[in-house]
C-alpha atoms as a PDB file:
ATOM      1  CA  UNK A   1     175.338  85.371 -45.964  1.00  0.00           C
ATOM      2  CA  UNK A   2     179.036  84.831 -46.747  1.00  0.00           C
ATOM      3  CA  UNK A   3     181.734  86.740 -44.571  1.00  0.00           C
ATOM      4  CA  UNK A   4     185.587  87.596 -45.772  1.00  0.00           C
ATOM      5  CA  UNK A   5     187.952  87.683 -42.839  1.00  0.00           C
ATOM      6  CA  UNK A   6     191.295  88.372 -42.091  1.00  0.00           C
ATOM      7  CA  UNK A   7     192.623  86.631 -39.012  1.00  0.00           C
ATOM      8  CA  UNK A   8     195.611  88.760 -38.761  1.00  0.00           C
ATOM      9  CA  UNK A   9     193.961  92.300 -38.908  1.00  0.00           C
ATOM     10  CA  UNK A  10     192.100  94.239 -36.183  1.00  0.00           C
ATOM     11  CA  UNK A  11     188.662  95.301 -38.456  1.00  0.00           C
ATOM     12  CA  UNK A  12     188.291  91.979 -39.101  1.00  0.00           C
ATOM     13  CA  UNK A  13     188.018  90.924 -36.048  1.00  0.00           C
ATOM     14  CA  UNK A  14     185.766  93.678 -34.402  1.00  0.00           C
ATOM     15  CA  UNK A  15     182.990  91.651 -37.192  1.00  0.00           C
ATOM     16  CA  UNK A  16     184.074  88.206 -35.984  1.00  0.00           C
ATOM     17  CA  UNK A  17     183.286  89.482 -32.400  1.00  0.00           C
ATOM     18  CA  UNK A  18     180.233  90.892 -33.180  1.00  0.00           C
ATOM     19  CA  UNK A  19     179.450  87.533 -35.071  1.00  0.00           C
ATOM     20  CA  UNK A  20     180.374  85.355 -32.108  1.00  0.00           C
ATOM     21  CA  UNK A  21     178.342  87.522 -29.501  1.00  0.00           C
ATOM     22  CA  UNK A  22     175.241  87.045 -32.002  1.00  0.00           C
ATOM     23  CA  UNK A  23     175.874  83.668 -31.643  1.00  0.00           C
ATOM     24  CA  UNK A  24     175.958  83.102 -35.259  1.00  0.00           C
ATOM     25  CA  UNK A  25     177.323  80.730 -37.671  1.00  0.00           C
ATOM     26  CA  UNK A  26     178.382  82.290 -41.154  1.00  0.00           C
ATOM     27  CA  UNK A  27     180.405  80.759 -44.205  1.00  0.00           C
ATOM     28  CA  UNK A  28     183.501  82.505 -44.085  1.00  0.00           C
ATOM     29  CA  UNK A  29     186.509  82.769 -46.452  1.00  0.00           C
ATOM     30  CA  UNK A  30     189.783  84.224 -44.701  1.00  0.00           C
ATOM     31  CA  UNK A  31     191.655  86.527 -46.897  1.00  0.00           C
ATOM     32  CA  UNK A  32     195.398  86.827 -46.535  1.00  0.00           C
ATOM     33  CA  UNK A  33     196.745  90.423 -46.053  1.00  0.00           C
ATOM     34  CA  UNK A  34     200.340  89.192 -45.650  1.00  0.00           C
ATOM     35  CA  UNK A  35     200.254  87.608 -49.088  1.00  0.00           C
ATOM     36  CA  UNK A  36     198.069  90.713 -50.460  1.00  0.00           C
ATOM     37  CA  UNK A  37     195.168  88.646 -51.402  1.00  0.00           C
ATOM     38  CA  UNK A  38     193.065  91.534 -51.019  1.00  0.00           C
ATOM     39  CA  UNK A  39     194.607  93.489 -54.037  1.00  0.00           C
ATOM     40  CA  UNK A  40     193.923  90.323 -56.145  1.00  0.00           C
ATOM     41  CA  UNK A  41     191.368  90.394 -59.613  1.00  0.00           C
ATOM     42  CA  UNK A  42     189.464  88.316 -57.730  1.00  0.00           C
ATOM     43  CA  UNK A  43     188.502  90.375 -54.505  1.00  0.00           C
ATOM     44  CA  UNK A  44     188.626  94.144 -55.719  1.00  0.00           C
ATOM     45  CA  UNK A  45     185.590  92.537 -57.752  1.00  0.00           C
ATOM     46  CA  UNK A  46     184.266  91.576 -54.387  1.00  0.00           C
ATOM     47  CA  UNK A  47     185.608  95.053 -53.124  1.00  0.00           C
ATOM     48  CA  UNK A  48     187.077  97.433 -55.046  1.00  0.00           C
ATOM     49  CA  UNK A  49     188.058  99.176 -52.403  1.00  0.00           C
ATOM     50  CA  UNK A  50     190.449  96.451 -51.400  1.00  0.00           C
ATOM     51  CA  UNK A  51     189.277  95.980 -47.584  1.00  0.00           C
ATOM     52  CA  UNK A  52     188.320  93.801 -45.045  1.00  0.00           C
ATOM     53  CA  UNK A  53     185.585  92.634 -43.710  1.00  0.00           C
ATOM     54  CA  UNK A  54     183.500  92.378 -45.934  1.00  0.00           C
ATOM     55  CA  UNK A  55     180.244  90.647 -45.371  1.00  0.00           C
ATOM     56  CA  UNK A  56     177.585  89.525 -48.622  1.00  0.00           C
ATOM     57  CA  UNK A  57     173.868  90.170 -47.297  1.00  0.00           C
ATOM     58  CA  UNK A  58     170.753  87.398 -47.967  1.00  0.00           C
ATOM     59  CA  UNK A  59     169.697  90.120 -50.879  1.00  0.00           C
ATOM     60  CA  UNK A  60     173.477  90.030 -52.104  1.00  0.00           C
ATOM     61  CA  UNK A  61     174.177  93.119 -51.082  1.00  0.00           C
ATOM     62  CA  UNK A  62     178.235  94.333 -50.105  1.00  0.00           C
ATOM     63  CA  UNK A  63     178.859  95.403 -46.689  1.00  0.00           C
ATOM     64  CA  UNK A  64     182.573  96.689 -46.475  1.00  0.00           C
ATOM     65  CA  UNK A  65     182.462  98.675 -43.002  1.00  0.00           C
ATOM     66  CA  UNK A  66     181.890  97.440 -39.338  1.00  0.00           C
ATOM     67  CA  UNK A  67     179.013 100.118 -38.660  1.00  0.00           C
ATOM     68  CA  UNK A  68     177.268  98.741 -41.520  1.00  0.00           C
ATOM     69  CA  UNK A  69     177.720  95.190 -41.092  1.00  0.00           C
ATOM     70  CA  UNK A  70     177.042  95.544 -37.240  1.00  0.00           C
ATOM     71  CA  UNK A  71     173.472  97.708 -38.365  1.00  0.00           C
ATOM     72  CA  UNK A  72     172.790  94.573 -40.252  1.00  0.00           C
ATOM     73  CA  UNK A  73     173.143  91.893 -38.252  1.00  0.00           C
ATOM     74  CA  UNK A  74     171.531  93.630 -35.480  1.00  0.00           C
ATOM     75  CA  UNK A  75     168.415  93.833 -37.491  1.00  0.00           C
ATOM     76  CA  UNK A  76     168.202  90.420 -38.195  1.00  0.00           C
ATOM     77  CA  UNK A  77     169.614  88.969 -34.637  1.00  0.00           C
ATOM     78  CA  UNK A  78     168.101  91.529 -32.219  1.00  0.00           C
ATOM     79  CA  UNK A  79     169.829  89.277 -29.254  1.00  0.00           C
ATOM     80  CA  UNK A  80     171.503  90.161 -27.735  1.00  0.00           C
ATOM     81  CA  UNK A  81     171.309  93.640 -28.491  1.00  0.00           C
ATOM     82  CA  UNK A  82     174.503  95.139 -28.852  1.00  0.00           C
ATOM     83  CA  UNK A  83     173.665  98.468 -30.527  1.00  0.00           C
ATOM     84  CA  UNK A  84     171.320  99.641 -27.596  1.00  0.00           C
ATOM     85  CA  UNK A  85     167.589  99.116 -26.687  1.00  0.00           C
ATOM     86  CA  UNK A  86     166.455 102.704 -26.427  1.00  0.00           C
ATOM     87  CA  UNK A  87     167.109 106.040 -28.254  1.00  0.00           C
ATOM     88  CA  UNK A  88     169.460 106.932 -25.614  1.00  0.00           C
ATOM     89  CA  UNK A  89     171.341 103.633 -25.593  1.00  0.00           C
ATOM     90  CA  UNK A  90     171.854 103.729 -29.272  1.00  0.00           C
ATOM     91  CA  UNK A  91     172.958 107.321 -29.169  1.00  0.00           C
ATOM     92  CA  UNK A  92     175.682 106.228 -26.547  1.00  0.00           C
ATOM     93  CA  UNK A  93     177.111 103.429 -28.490  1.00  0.00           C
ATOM     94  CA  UNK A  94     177.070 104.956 -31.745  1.00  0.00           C
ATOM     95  CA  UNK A  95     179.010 108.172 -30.367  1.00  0.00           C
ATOM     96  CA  UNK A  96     181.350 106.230 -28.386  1.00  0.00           C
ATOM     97  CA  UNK A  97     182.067 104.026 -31.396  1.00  0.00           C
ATOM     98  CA  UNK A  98     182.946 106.939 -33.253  1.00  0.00           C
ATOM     99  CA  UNK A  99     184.938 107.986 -30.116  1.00  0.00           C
ATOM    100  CA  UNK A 100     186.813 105.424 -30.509  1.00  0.00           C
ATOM    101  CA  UNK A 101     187.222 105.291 -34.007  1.00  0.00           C
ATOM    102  CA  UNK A 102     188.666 108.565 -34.316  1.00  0.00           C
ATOM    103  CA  UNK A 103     190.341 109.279 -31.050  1.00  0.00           C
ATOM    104  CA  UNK A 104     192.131 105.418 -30.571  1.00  0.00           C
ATOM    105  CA  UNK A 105     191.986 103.328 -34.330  1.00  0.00           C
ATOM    106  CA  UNK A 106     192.752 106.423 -36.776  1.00  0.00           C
ATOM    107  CA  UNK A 107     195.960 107.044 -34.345  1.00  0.00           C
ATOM    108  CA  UNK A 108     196.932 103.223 -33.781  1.00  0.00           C
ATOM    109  CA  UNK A 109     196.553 102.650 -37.496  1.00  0.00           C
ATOM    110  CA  UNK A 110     198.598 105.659 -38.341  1.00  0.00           C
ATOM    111  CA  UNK A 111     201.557 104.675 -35.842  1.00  0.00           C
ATOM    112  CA  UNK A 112     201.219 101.474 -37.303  1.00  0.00           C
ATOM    113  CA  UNK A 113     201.265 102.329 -41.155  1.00  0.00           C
ATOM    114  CA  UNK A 114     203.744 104.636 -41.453  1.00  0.00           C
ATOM    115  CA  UNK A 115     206.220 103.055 -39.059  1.00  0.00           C
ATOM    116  CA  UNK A 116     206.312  99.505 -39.818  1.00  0.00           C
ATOM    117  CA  UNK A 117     208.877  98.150 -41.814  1.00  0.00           C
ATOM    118  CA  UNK A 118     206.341  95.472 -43.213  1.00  0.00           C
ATOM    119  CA  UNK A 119     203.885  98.933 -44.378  1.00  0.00           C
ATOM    120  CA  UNK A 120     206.907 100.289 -46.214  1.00  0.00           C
ATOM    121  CA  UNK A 121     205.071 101.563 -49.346  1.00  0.00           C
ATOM    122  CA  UNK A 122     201.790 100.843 -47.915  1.00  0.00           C
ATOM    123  CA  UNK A 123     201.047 103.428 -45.467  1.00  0.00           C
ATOM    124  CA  UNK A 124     197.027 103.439 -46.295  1.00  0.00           C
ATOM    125  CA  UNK A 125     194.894 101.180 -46.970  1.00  0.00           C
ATOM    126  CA  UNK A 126     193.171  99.684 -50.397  1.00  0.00           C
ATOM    127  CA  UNK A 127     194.424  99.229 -54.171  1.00  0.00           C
ATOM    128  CA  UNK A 128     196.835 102.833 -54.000  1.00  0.00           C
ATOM    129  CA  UNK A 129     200.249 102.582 -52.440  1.00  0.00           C
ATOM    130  CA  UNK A 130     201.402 105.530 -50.627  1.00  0.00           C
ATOM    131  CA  UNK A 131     205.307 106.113 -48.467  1.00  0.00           C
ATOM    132  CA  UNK A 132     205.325 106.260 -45.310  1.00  0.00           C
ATOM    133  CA  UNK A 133     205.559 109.907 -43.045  1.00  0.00           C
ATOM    134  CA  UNK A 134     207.499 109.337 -40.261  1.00  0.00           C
ATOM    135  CA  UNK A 135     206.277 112.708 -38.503  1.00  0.00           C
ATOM    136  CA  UNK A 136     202.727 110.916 -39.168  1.00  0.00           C
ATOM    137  CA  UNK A 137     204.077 108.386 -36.850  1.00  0.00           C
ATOM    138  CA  UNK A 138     205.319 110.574 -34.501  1.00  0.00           C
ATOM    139  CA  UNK A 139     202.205 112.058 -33.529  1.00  0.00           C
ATOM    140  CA  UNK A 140     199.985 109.412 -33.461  1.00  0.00           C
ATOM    141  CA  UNK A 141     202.159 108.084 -30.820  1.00  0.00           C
ATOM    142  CA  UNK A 142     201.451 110.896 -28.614  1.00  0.00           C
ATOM    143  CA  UNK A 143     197.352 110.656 -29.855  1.00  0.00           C
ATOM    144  CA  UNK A 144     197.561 107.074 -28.231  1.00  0.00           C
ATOM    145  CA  UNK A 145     198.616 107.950 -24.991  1.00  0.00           C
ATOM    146  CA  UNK A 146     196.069 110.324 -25.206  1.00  0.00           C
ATOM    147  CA  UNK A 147     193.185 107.654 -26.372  1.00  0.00           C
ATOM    148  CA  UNK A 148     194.586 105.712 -23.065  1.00  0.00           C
ATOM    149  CA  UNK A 149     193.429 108.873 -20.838  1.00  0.00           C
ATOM    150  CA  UNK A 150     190.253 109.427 -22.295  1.00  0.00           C
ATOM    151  CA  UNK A 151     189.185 105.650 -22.201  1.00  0.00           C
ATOM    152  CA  UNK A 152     190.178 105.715 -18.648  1.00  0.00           C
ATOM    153  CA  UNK A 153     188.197 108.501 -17.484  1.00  0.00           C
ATOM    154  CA  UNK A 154     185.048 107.501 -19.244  1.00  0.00           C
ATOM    155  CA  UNK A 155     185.364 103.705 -17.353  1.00  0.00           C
ATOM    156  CA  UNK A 156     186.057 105.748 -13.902  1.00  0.00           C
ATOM    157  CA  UNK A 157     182.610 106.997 -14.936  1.00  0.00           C
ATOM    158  CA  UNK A 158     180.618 104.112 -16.279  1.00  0.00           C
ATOM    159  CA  UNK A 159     181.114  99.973 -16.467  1.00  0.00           C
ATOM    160  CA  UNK A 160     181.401  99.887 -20.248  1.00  0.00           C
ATOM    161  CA  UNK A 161     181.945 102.838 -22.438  1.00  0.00           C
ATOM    162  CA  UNK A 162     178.072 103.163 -23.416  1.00  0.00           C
ATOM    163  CA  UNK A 163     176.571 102.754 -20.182  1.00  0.00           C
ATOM    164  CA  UNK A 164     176.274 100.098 -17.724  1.00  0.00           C
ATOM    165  CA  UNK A 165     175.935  96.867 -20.911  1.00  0.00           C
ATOM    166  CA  UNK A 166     178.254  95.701 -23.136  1.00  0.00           C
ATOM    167  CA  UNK A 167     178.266  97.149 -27.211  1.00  0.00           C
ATOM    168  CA  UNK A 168     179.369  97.740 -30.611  1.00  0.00           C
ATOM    169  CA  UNK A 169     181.474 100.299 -29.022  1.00  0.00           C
ATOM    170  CA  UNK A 170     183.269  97.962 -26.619  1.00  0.00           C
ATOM    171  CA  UNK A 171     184.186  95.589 -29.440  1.00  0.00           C
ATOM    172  CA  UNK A 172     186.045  98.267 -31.501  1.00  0.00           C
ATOM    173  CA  UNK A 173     188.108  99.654 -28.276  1.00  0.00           C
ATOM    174  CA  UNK A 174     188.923  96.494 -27.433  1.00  0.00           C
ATOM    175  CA  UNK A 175     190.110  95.184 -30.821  1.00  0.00           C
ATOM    176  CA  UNK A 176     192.233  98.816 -31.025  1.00  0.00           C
ATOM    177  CA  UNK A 177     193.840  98.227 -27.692  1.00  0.00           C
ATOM    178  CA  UNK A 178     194.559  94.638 -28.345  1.00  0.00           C
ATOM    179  CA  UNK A 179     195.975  95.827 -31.930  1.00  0.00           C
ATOM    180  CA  UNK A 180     198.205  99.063 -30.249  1.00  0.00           C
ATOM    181  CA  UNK A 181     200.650  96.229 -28.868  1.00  0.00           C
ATOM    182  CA  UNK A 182     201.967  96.104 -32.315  1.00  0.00           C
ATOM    183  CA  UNK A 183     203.348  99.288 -32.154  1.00  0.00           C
ATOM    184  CA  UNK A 184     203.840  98.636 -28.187  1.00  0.00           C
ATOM    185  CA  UNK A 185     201.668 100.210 -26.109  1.00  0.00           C
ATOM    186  CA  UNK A 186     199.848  99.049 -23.896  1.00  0.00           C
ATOM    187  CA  UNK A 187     197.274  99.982 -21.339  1.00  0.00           C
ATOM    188  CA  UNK A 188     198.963 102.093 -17.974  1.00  0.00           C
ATOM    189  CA  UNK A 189     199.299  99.877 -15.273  1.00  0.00           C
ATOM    190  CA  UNK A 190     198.119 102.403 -13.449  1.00  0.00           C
ATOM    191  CA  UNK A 191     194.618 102.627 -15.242  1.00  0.00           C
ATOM    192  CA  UNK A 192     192.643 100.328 -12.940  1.00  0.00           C
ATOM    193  CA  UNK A 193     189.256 100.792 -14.184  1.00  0.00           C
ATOM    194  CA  UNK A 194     190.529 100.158 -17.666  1.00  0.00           C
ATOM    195  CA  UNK A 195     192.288  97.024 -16.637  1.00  0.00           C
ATOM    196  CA  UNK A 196     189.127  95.921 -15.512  1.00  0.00           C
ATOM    197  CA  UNK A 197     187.320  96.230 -18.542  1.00  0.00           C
ATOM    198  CA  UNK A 198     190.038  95.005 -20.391  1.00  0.00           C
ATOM    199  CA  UNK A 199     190.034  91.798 -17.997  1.00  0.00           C
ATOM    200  CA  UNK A 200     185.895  91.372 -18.114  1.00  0.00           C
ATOM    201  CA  UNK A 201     186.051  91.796 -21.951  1.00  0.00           C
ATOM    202  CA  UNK A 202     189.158  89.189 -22.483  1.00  0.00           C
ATOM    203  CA  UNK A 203     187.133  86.800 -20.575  1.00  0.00           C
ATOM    204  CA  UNK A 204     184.433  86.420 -22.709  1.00  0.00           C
ATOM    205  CA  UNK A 205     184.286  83.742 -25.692  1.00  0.00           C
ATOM    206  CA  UNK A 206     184.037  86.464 -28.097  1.00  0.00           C
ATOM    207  CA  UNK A 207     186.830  87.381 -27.633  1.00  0.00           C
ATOM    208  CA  UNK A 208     189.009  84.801 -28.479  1.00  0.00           C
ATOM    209  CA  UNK A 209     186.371  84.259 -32.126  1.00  0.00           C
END
């Protein structure tokens, strides 16, 4: 296997965490967004798409999303399981991933993109440049604080936002939350149950991968 990183990006990491929980060692190559190395001849070969991660399989196949690369290495490292055990485990994590996804990352990304002066002219991701929408901006802003109240109700409910173990879906949150301070915010102070998760989740080695 051979894995492309970023160290600077979010995605990137939610695959180095999953990596590091596996307990995994895997030849990596860190690719510099800040000098655009992923829009180079030599990547969009790797990726045409001009993303990251991206992670080469034994059989040579190209994995260039987190579900994927997370389906992957689950099947070949069961342990510790991180996409479930049972039907109903799985079906929790992969709903709160996309949960998360849609509801937390689309909104951070979008604050992020199209408010930045560094993501002037770059407002979405891969080889295409597009301007930036201020308005875009505008409302994710207000999607965030939103993403903060839902996250908070679910961990009212349940220790981790799949059930009562740790996931895929954990990972991604995380990484989002830990990414929204770029566009400053920040979990409530007042969210205590998601302080505590935030806390547990910080603590583990993982997390600093």
């Amino acid at each position: 296997m051979f894995f492309y990183d970023c160290s600077t990006a979010p995605n990137p990491r939610r695959a180095r965490m999953f990596i590091a929980e596996k307990g995994l060692e895997i030849e990596s190559r860190d690719i510099s967004m800040i000098k655009g190395e992923q829009l180079s001849p030599e990547f969009l070969k790797i990726n045409p798409r001009g993303t990251i991660p991206v992670l080469i399989t034994d059989e040579g196949n190209v994995l260039t999303e987190n579900v994927g690369i997370a389906a992957y290495l689950e099947e070949i490292c069961p342990e510790p399981p991180l996409l479930g055990r049972t039907p109903d485990e799985r079906g929790m994590v992969f709903n709160w991933n996309a949960v998360v996804e849609q509801q937390g990352g689309l909104p951070i990304a979008e604050a992020f993109r199209n408010s930045h002066p560094a993501m002037k002219g770059r407002a979405v991701t891969g080889p295409v440049n597009f301007d930036q929408i201020p308005e875009l901006a505008e409302r994710a802003f207000r999607r965030i604080d939103l993403f903060f109240d839902l996250i908070e109700d679910r961990l009212q409910q349940s220790e981790y936002l799949a059930g009562d173990f740790f996931s895929l879906a954990d990972i991604t949150a995380f990484v989002m939350i830990e990414f929204a301070r770029v566009v400053k915010r920040r979990i409530p102070e007042e969210n205590a149950a998601s302080q505590r998760w935030h806390a547990a989740i910080k603590a583990r080695p993982s997390a600093s991968a």
